[in-house]
Protein backbone atom coordinates (compact mmCIF):
# COMPACT_ATOMS: atom_id res chain seq x y z
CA UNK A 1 73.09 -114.62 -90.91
CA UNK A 2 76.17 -116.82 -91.58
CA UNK A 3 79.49 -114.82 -92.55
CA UNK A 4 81.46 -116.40 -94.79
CA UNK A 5 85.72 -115.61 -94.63
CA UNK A 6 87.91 -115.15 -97.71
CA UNK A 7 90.88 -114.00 -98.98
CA UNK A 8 91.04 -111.47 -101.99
CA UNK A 9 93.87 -109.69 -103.50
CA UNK A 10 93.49 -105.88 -104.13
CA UNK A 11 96.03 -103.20 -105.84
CA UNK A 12 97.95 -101.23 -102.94
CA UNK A 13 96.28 -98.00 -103.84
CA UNK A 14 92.77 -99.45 -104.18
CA UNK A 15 93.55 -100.92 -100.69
CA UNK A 16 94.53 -97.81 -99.00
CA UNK A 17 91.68 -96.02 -100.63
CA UNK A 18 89.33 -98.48 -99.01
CA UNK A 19 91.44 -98.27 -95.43
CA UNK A 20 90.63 -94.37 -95.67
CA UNK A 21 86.68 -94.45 -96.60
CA UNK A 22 86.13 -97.70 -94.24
CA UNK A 23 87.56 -95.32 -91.11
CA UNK A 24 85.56 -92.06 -92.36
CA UNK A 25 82.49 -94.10 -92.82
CA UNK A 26 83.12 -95.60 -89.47
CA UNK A 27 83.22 -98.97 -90.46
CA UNK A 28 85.26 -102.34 -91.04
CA UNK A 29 87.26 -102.86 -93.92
CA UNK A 30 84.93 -106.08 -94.16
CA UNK A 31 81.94 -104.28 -94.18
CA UNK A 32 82.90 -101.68 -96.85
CA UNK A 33 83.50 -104.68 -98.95
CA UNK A 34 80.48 -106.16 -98.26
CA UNK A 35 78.63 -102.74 -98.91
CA UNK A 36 80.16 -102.02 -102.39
CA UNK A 37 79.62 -105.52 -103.42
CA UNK A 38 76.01 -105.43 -102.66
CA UNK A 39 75.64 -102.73 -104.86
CA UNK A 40 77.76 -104.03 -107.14
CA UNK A 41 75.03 -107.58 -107.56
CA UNK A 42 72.26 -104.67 -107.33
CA UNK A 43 73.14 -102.68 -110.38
CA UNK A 44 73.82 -105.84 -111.89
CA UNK A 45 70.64 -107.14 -111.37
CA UNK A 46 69.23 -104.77 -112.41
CA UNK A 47 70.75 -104.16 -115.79
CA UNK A 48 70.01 -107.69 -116.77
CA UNK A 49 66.16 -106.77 -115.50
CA UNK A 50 66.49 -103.79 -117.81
CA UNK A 51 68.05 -106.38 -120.77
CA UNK A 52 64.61 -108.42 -120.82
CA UNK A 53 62.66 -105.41 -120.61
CA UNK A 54 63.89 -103.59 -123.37
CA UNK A 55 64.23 -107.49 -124.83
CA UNK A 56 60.31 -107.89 -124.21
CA UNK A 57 59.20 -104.71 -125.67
CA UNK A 58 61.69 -104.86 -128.66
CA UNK A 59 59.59 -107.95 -129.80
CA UNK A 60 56.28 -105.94 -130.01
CA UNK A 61 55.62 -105.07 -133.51
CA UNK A 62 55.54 -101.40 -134.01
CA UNK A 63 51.77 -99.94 -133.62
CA UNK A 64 50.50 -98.88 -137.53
CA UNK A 65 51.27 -95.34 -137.78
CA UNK A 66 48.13 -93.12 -137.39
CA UNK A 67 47.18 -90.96 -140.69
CA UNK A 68 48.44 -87.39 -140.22
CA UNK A 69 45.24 -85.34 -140.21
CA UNK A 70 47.11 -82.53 -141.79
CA UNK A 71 47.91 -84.83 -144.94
CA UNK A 72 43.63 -84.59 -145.37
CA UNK A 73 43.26 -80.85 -145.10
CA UNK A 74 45.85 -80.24 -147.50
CA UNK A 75 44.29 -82.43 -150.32
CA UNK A 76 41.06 -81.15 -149.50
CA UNK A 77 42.74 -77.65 -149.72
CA UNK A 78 44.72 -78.29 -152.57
CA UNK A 79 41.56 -79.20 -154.83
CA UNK A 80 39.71 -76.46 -153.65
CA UNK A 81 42.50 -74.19 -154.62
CA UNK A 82 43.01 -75.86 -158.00
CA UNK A 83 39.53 -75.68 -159.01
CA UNK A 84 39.45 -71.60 -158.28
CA UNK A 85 42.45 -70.93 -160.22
């Protein structure tokens, strides 16, 4: 794959913070970079894929809600009860 050079500017401390995990991960400074900004486009990607999803399903009309069977038994009850007392 073709590798690409640039130049970017970076706060001192974020620098040296990168200079000390690229040498304990036992890479380049390059390649840290590369590493954090392909997860960087990941997550990204993948909170835009959660966007449409939630999106997509936000457009389904809610289901009609189901009768509560209880609601029934306690008119059924309730005239049962009425008509004893």
């Amino acid at each position: 794959m073709a590798t690409v050079k640039t130049a970017i500017s970076l706060q001192e401390s974020l620098f040296e913070q990168a200079e000390v995990l690229a040498a304990e991960m036992k890479v380049s400074r390059s390649r840290l970079i590369a590493i954090a900004l392909e997860e960087f486009i990941r997550r990204h990607h993948n909170r835009q894929l959660l966007e449409k999803i939630n999106a997509a399903y936000g457009e389904i009309p809610a289901a009609t809600e189901e009768p509560n069977p209880l609601d029934g038994m306690t008119q059924n009850h309730k005239s049962i009860v009425e008509g004893e007392w």
